[in-house]
PDB file of N, CA and C in Angstrom:
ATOM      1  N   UNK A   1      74.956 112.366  86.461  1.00  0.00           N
ATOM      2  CA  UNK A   1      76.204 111.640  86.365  1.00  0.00           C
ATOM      3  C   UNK A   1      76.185 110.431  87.296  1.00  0.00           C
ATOM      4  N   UNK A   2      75.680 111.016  88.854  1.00  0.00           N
ATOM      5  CA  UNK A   2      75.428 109.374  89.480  1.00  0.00           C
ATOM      6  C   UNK A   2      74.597 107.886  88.895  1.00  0.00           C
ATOM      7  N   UNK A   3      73.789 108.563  88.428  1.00  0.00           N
ATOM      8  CA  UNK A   3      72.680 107.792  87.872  1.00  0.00           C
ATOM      9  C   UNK A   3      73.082 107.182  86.742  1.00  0.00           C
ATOM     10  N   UNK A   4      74.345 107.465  85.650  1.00  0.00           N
ATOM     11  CA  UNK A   4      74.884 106.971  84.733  1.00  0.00           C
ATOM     12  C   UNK A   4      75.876 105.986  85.259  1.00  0.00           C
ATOM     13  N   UNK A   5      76.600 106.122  86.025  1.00  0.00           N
ATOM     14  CA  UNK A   5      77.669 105.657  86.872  1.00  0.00           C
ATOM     15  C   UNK A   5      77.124 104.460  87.984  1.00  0.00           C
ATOM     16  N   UNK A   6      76.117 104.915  88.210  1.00  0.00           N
ATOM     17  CA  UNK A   6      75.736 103.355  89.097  1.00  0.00           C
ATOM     18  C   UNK A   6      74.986 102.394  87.595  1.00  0.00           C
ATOM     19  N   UNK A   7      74.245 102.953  87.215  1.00  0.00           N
ATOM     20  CA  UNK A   7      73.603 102.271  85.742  1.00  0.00           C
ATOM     21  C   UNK A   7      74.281 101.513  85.408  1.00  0.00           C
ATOM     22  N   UNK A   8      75.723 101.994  84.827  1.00  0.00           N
ATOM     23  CA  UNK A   8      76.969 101.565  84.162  1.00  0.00           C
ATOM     24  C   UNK A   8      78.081 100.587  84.831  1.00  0.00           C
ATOM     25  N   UNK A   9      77.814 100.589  86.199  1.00  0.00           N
ATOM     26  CA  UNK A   9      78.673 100.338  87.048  1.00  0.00           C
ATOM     27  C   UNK A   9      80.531 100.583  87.348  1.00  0.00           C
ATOM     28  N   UNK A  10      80.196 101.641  86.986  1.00  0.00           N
ATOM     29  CA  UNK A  10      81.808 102.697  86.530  1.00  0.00           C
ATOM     30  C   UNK A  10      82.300 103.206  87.225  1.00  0.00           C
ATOM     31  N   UNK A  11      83.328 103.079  87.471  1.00  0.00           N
ATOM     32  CA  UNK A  11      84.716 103.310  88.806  1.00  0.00           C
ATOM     33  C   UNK A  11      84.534 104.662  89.019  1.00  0.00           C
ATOM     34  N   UNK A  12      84.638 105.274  87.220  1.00  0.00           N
ATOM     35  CA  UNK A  12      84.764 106.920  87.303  1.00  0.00           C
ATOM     36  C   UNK A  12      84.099 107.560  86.251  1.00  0.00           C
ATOM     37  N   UNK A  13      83.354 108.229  86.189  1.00  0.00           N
ATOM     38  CA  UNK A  13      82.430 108.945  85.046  1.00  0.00           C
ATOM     39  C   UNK A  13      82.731 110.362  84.714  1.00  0.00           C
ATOM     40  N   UNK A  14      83.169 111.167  83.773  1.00  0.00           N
ATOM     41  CA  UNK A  14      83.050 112.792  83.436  1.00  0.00           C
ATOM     42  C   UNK A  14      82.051 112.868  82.603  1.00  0.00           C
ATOM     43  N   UNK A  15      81.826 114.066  83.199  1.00  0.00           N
ATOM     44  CA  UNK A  15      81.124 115.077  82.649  1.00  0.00           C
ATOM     45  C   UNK A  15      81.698 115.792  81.041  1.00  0.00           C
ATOM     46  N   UNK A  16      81.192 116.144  80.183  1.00  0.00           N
ATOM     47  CA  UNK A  16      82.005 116.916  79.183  1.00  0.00           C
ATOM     48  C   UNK A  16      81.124 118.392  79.070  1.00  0.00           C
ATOM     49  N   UNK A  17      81.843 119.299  79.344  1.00  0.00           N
ATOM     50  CA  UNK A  17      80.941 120.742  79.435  1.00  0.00           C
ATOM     51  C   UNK A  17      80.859 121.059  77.939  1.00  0.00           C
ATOM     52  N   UNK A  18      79.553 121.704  77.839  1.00  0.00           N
ATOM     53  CA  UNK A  18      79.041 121.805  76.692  1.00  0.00           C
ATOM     54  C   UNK A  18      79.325 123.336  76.352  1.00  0.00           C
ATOM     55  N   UNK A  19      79.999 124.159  77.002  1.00  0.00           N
ATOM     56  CA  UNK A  19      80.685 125.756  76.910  1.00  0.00           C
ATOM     57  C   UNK A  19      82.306 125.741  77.648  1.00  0.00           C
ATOM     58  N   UNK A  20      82.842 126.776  77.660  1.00  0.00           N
ATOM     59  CA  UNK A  20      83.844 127.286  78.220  1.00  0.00           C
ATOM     60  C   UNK A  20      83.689 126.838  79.716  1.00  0.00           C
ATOM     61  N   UNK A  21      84.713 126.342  80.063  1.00  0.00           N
ATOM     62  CA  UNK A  21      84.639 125.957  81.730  1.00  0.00           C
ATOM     63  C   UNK A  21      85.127 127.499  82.613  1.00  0.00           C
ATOM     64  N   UNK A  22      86.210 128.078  81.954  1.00  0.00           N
ATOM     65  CA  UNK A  22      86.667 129.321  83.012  1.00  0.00           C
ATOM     66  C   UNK A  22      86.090 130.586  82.268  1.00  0.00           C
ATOM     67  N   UNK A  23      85.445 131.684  83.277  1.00  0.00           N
ATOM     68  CA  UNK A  23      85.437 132.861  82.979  1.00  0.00           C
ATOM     69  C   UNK A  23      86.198 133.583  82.079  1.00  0.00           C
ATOM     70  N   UNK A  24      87.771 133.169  81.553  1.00  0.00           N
ATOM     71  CA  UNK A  24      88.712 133.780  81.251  1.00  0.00           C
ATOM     72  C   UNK A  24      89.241 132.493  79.920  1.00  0.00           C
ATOM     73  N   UNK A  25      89.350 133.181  78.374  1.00  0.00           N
ATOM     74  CA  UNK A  25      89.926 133.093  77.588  1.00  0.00           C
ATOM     75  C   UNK A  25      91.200 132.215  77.627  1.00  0.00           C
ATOM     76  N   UNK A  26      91.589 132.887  78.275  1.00  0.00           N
ATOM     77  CA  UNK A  26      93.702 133.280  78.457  1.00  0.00           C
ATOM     78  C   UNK A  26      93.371 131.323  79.401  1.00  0.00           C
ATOM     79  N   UNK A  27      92.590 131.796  80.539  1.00  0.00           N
ATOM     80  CA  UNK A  27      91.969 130.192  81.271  1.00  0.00           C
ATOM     81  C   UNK A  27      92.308 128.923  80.654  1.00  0.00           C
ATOM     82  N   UNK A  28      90.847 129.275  79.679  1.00  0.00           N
ATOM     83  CA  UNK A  28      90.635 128.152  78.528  1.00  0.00           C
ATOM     84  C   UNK A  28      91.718 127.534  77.911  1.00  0.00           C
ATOM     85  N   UNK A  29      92.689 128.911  77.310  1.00  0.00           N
ATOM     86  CA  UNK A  29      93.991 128.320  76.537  1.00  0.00           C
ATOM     87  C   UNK A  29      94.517 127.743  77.226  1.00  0.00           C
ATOM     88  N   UNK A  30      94.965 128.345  78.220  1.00  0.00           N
ATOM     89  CA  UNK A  30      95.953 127.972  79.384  1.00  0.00           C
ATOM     90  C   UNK A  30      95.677 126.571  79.687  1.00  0.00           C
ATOM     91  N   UNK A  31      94.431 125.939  80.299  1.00  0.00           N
ATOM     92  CA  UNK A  31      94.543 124.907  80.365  1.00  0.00           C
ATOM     93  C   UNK A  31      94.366 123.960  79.128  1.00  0.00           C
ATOM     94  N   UNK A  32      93.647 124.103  77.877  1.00  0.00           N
ATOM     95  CA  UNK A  32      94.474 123.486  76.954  1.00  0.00           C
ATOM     96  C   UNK A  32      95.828 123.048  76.898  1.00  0.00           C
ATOM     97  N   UNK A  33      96.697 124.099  76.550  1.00  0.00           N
ATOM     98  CA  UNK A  33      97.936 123.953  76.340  1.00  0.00           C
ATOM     99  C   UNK A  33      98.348 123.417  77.376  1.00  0.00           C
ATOM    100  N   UNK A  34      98.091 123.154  78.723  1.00  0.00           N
ATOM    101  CA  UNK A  34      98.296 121.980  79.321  1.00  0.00           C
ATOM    102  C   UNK A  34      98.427 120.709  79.568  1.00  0.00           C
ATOM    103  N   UNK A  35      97.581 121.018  79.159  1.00  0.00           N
ATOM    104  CA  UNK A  35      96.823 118.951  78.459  1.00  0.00           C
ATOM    105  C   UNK A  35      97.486 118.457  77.857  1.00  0.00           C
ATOM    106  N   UNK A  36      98.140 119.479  76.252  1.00  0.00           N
ATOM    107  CA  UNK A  36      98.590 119.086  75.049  1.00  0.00           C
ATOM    108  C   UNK A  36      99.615 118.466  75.260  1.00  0.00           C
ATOM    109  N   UNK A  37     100.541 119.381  76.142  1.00  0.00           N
ATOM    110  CA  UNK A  37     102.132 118.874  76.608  1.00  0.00           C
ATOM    111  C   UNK A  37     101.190 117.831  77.648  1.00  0.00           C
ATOM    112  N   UNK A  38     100.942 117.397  78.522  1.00  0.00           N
ATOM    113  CA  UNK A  38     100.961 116.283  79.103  1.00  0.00           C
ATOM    114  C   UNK A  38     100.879 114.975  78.737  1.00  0.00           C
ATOM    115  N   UNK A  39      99.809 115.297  77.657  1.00  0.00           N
ATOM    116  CA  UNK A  39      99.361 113.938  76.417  1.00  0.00           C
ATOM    117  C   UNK A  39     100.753 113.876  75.805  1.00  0.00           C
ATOM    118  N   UNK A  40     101.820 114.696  75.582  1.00  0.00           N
ATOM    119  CA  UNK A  40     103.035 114.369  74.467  1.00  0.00           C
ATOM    120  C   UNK A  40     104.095 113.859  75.714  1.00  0.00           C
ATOM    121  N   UNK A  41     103.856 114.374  77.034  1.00  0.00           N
ATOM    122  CA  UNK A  41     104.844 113.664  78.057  1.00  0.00           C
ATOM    123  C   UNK A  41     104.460 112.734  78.391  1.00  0.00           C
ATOM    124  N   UNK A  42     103.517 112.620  78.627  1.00  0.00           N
ATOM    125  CA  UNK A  42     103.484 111.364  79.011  1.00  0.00           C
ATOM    126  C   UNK A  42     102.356 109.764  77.962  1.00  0.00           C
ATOM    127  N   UNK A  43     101.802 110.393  77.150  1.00  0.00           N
ATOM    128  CA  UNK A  43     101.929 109.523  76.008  1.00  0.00           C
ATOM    129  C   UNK A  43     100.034 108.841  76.713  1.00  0.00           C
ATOM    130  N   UNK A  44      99.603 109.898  77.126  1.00  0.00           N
ATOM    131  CA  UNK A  44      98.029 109.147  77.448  1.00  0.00           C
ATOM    132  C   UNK A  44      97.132 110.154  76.706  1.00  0.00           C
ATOM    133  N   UNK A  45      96.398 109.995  75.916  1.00  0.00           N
ATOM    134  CA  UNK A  45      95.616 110.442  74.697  1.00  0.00           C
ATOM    135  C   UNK A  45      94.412 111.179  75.714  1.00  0.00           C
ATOM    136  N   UNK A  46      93.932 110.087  76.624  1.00  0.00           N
ATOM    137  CA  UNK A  46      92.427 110.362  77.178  1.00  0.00           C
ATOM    138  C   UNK A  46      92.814 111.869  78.040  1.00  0.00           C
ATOM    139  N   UNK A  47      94.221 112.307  78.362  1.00  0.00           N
ATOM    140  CA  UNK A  47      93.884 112.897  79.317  1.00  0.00           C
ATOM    141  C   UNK A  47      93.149 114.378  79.013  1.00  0.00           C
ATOM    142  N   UNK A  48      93.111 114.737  77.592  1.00  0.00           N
ATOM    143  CA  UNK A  48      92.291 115.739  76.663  1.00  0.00           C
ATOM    144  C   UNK A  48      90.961 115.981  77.617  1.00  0.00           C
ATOM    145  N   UNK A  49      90.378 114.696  77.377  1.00  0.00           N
ATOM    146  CA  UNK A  49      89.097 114.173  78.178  1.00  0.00           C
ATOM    147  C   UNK A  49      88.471 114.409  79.688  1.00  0.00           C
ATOM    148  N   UNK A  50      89.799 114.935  80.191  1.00  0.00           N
ATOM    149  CA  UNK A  50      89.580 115.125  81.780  1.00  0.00           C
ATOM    150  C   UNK A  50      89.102 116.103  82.464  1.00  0.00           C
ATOM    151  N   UNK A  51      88.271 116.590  83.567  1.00  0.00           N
ATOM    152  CA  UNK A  51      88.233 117.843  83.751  1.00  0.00           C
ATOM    153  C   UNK A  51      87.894 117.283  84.993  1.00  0.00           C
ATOM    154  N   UNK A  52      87.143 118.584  85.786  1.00  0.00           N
ATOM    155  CA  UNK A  52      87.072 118.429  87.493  1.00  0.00           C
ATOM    156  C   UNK A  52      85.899 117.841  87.512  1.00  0.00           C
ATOM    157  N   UNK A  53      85.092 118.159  86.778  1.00  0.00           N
ATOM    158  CA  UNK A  53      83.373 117.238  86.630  1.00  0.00           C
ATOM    159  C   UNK A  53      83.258 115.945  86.258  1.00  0.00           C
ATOM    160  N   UNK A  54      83.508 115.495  87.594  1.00  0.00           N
ATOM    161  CA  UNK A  54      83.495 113.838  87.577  1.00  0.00           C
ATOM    162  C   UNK A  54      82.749 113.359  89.018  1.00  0.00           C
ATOM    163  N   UNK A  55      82.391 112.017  88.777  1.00  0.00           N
ATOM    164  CA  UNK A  55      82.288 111.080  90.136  1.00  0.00           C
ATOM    165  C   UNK A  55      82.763 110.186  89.693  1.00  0.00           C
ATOM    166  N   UNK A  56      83.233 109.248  90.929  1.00  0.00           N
ATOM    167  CA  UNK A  56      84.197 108.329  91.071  1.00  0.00           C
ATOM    168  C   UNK A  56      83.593 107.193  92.496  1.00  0.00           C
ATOM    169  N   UNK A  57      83.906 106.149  92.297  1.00  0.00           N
ATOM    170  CA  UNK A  57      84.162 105.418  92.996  1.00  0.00           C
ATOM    171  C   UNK A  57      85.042 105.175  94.577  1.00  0.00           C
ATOM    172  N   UNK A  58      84.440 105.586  95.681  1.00  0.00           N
ATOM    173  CA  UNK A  58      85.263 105.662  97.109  1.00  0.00           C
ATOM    174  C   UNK A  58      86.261 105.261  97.101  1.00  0.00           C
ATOM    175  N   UNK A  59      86.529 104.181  96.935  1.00  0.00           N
ATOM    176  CA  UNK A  59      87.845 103.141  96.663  1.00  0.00           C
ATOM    177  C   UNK A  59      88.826 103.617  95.414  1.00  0.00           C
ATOM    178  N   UNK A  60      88.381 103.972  94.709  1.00  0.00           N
ATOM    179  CA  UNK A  60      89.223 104.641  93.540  1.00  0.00           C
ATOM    180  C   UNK A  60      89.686 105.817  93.933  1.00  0.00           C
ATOM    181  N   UNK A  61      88.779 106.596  94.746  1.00  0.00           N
ATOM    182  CA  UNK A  61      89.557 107.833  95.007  1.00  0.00           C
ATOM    183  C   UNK A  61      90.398 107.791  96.204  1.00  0.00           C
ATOM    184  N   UNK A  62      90.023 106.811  97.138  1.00  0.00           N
ATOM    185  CA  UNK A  62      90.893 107.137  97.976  1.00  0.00           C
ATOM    186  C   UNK A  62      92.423 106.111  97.705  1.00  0.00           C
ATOM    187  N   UNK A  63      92.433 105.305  96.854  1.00  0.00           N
ATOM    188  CA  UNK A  63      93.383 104.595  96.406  1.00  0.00           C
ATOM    189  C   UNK A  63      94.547 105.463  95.607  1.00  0.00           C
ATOM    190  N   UNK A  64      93.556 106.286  94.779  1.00  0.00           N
ATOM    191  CA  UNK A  64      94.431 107.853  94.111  1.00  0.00           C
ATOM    192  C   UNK A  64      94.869 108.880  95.286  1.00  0.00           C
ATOM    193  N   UNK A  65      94.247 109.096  95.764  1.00  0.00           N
ATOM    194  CA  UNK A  65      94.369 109.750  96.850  1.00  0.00           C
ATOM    195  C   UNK A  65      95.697 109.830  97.439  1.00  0.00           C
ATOM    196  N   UNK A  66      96.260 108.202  97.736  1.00  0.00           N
ATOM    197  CA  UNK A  66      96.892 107.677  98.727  1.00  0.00           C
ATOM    198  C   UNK A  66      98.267 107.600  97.745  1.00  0.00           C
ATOM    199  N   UNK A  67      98.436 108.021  96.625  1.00  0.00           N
ATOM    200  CA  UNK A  67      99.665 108.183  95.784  1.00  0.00           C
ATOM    201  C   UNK A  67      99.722 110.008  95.148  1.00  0.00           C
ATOM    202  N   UNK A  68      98.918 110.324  95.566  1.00  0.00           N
ATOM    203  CA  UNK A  68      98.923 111.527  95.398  1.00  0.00           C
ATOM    204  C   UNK A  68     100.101 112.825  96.066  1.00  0.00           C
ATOM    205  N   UNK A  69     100.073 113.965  96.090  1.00  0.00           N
ATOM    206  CA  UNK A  69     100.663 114.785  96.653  1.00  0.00           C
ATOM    207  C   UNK A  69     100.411 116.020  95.988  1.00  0.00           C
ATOM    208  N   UNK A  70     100.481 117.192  96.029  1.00  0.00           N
ATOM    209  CA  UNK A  70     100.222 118.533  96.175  1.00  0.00           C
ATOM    210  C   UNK A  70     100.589 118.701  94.615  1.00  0.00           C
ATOM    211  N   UNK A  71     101.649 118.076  94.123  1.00  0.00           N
ATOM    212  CA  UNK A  71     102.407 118.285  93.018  1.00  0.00           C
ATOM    213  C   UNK A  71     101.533 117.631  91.576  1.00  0.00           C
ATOM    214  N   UNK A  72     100.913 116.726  91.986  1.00  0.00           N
ATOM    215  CA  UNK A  72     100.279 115.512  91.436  1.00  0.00           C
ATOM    216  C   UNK A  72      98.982 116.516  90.399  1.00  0.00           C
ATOM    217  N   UNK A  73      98.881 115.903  89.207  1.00  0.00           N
ATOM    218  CA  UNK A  73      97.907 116.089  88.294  1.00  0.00           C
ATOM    219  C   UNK A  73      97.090 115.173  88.327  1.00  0.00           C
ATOM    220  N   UNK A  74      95.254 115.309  89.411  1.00  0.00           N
ATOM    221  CA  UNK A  74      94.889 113.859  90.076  1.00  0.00           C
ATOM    222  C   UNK A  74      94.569 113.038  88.828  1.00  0.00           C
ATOM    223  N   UNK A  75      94.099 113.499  87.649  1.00  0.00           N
ATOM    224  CA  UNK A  75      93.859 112.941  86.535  1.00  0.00           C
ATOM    225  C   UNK A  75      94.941 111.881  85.916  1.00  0.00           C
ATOM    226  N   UNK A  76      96.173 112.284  85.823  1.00  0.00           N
ATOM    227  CA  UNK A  76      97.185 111.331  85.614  1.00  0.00           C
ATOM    228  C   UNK A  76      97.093 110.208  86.450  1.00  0.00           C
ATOM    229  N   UNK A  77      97.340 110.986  87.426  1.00  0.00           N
ATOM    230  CA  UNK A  77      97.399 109.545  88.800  1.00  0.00           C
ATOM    231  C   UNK A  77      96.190 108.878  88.900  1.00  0.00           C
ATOM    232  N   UNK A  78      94.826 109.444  88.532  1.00  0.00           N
ATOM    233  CA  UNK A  78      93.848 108.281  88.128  1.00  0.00           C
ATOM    234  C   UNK A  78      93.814 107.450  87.103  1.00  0.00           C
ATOM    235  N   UNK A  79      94.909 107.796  85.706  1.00  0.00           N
ATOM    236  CA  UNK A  79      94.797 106.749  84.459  1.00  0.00           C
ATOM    237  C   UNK A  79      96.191 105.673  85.364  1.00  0.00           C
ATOM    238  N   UNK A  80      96.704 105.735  86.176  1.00  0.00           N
ATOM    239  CA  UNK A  80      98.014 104.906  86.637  1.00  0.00           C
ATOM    240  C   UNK A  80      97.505 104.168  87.595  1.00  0.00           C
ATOM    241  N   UNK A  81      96.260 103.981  88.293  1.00  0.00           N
ATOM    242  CA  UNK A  81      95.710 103.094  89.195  1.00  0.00           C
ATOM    243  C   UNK A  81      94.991 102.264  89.149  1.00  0.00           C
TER     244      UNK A  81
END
């Protein structure tokens, strides 16, 4: 992923897992059906696309970072920066 990301010169790069990310079914759904309602609240398509397997750019993250809070979905707050 680094090696694509400096190549590319890209703020932020994911990963897309090629299996189930959680041990647990109920997981999987669960965070689906997360996504689904977030993409219909808040009206951003990519966020389907998101998961924890990423690198990013220092400055990007700590710029997200710095609007962030405990409450915060960092993925949202990275398509808003």
């Amino acid at each position: 992923m680094l090696a694509e990301a400096v190549l590319n010169t890209c703020d932020i790069t994911y990963a897309k897992p090629e299996q189930h990310v959680h041990q647990s079914l109920l997981r999987d759904w669960g965070s689906r059906s997360y996504k689904y309602i977030l993409v219909k609240l808040t009206g951003i398509p990519h966020i389907r696309d998101f998961n924890s397997f990423r690198v990013m750019r220092g400055s990007v993250a700590r710029a997200t970072a710095s609007v962030c809070g405990h409450e915060t979905y960092f993925d949202v707050a990275l398509s808003l920066v």
